[in-house]
N, C-alpha and C. Protein backbone atom coordinates (compact mmCIF):
# COMPACT_ATOMS: atom_id res chain seq x y z
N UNK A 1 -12.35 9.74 -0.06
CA UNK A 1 -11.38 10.04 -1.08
C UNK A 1 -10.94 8.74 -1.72
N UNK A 2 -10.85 8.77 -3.14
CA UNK A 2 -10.19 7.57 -3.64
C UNK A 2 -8.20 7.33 -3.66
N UNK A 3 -8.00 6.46 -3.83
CA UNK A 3 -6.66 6.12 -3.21
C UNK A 3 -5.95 5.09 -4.62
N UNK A 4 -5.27 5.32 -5.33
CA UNK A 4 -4.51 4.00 -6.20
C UNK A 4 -3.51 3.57 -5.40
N UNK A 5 -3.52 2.00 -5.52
CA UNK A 5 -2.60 1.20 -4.48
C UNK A 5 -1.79 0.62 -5.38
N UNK A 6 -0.61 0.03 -5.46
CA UNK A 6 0.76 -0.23 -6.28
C UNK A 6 1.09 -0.91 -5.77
N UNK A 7 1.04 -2.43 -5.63
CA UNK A 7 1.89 -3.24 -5.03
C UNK A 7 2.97 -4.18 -6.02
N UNK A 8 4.06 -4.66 -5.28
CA UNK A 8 4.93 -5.59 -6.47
C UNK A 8 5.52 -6.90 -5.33
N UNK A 9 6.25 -7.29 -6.12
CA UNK A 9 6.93 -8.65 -5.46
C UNK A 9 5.91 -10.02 -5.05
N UNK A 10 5.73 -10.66 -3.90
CA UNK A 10 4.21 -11.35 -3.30
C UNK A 10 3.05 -10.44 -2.96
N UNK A 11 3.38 -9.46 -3.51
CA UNK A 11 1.77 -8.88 -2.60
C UNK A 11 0.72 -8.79 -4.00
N UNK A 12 1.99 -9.17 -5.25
CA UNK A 12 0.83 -9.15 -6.67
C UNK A 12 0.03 -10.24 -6.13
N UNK A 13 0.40 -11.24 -6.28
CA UNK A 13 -0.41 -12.79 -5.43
C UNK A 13 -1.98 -12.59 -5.11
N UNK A 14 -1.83 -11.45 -4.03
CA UNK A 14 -3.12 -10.94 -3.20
C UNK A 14 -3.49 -10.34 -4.08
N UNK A 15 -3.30 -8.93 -4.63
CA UNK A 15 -3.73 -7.92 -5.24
C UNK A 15 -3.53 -7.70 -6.31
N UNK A 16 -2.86 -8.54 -7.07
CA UNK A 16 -2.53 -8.47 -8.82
C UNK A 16 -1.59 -7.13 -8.95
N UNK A 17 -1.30 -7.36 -10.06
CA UNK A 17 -0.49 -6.25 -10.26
C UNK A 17 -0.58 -5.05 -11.19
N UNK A 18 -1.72 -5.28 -11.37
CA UNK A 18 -2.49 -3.56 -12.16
C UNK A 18 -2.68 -2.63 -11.04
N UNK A 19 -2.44 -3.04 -9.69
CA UNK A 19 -2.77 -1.23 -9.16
C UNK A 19 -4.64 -1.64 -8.96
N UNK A 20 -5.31 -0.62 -8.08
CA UNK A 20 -6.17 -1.11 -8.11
C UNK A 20 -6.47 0.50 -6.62
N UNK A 21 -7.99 1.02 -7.33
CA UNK A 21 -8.40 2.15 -5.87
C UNK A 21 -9.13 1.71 -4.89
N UNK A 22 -8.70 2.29 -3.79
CA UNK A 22 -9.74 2.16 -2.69
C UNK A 22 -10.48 2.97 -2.40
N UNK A 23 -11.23 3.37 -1.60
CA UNK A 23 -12.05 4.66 -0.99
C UNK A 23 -11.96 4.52 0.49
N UNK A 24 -11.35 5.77 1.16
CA UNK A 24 -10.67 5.74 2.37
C UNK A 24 -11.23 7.32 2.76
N UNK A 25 -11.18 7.58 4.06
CA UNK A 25 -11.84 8.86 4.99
C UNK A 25 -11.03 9.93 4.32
N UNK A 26 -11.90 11.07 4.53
CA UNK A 26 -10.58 12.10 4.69
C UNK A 26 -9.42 12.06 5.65
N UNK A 27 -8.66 12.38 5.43
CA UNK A 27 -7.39 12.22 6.49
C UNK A 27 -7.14 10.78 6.36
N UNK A 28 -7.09 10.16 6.26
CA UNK A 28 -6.68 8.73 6.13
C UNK A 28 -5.12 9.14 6.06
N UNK A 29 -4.17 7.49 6.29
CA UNK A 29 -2.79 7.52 6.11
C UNK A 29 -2.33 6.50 5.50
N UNK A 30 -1.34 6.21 5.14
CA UNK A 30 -0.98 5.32 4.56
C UNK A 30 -0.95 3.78 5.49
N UNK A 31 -1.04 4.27 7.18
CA UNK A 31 -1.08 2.98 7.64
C UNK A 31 -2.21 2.61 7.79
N UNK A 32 -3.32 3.69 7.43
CA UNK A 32 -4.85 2.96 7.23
C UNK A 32 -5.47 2.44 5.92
N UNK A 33 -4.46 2.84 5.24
CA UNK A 33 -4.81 2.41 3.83
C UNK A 33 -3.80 0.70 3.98
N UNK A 34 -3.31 0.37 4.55
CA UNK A 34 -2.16 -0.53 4.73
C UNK A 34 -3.20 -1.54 5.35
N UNK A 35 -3.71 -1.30 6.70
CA UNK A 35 -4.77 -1.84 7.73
C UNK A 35 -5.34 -2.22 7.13
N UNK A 36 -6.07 -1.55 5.89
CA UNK A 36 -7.35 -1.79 4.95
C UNK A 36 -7.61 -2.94 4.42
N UNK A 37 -5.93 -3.29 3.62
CA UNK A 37 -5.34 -4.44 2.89
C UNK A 37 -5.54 -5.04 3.58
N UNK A 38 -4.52 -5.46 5.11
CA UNK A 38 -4.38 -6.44 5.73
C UNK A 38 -5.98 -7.00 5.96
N UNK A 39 -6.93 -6.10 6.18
CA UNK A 39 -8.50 -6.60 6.50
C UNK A 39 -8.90 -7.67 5.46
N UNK A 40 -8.84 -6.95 3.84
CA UNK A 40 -9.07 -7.79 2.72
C UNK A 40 -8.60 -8.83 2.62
N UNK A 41 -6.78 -9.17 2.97
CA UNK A 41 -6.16 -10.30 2.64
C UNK A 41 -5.31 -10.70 3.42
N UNK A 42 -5.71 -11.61 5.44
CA UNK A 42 -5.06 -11.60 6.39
C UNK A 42 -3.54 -11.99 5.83
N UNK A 43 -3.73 -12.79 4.94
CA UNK A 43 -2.72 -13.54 4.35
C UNK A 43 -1.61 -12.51 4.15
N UNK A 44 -1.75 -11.15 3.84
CA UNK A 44 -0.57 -10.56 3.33
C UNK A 44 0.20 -9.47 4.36
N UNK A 45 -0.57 -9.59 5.60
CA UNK A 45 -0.43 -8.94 6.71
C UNK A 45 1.05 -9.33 7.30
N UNK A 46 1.40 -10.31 7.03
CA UNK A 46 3.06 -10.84 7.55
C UNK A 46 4.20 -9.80 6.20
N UNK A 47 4.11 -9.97 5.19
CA UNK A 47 4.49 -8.79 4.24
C UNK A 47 4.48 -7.34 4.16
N UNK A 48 3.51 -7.04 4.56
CA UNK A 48 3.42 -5.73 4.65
C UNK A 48 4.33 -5.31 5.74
N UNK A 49 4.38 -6.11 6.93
CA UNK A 49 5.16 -5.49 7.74
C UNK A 49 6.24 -5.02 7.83
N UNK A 50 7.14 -5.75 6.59
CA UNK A 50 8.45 -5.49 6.44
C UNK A 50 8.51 -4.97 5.15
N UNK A 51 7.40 -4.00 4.52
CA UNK A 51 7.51 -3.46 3.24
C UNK A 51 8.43 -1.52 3.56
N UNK A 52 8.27 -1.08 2.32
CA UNK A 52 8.30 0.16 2.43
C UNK A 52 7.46 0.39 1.93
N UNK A 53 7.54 2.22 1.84
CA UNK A 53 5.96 2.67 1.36
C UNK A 53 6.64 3.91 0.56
N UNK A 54 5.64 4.56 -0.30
CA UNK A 54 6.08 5.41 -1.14
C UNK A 54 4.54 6.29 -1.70
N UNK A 55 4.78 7.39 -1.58
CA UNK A 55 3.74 8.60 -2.04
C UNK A 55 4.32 9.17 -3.30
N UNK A 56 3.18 8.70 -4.03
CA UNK A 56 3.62 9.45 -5.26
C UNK A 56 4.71 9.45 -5.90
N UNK A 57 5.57 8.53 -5.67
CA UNK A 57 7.08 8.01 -5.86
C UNK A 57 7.70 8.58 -5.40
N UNK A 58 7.56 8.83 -4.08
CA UNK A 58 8.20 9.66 -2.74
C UNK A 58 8.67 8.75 -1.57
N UNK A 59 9.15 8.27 -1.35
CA UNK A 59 9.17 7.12 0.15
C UNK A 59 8.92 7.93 1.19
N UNK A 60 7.40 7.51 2.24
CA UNK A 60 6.84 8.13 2.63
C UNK A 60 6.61 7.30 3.83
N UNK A 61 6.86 7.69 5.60
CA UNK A 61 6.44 6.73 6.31
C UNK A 61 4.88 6.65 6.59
N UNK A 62 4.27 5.75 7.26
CA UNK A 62 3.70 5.33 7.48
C UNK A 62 1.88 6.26 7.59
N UNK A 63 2.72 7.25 8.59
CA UNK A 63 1.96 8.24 9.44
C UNK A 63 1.87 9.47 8.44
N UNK A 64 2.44 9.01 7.09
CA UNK A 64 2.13 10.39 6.01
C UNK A 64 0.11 10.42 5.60
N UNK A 65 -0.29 11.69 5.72
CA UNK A 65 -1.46 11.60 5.54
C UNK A 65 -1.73 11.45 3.86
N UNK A 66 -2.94 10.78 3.43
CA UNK A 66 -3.23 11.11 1.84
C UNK A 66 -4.08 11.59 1.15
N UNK A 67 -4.14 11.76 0.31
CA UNK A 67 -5.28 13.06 -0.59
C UNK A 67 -5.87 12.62 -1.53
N UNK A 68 -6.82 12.73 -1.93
CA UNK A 68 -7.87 12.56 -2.84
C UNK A 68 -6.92 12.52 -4.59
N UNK A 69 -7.20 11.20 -5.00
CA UNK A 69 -6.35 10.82 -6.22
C UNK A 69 -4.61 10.72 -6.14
N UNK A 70 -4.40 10.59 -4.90
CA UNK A 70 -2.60 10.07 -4.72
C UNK A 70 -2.92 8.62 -5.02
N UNK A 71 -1.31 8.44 -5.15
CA UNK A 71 -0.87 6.42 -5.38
C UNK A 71 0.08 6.40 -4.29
N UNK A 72 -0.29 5.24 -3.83
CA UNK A 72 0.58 4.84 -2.52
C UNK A 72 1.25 3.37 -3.38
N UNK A 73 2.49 3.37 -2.99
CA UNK A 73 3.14 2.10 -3.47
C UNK A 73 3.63 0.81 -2.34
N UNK A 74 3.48 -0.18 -2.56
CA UNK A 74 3.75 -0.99 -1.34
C UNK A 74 4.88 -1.71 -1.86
N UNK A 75 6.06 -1.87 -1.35
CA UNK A 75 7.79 -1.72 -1.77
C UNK A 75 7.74 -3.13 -0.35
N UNK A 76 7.89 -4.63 -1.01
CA UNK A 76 8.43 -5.37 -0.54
C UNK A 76 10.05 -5.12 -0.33
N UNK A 77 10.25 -6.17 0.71
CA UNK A 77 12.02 -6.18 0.44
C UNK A 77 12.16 -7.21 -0.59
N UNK A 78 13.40 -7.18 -1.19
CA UNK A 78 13.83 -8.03 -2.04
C UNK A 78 15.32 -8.59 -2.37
N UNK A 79 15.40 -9.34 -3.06
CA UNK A 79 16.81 -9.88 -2.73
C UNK A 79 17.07 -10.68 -4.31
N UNK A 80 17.48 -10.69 -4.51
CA UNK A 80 18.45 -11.35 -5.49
C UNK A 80 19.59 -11.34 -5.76
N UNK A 81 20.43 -12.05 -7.43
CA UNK A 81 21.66 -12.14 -7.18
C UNK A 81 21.22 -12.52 -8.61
């Protein structure tokens, strides 16, 4: 199944920030689509850990399964002032 990924904050860095699909099993989850990343870019594996996640502009944990043409969003923390 294909997958659109959404990242913002440092994780554009790794993955730019157009969004970008993967191709993942059936049943896949968002923490294997997460795993996936970390494989591509060890570097962003310390980030992700403390991200949120979001289905379809749903905040969705981890263990939510995904479907053929969903967007998963990867929601750094953030901080300003």
């Amino acid at each position: 199944m294909r997958v659109t990924v959404l990242c913002w904050g440092h994780l554009t860095d790794y993955f730019g920030s157009d969004g970008f699909e993967v191709e993942l099993p059936e049943g896949a989850t968002i923490q294997i689509a997460v795993t996936l990343l970390e494989q591509r870019e060890p570097k962003a594996a310390g980030l992700t850990r403390r991200c949120r996640y979001a289905l379809d502009e749903e905040y969705a944990p981890l263990e939510t399964p995904l479907y053929d043409g969903c967007t998963v969003a990867i929601l750094p923390p953030m901080s300003g002032g």
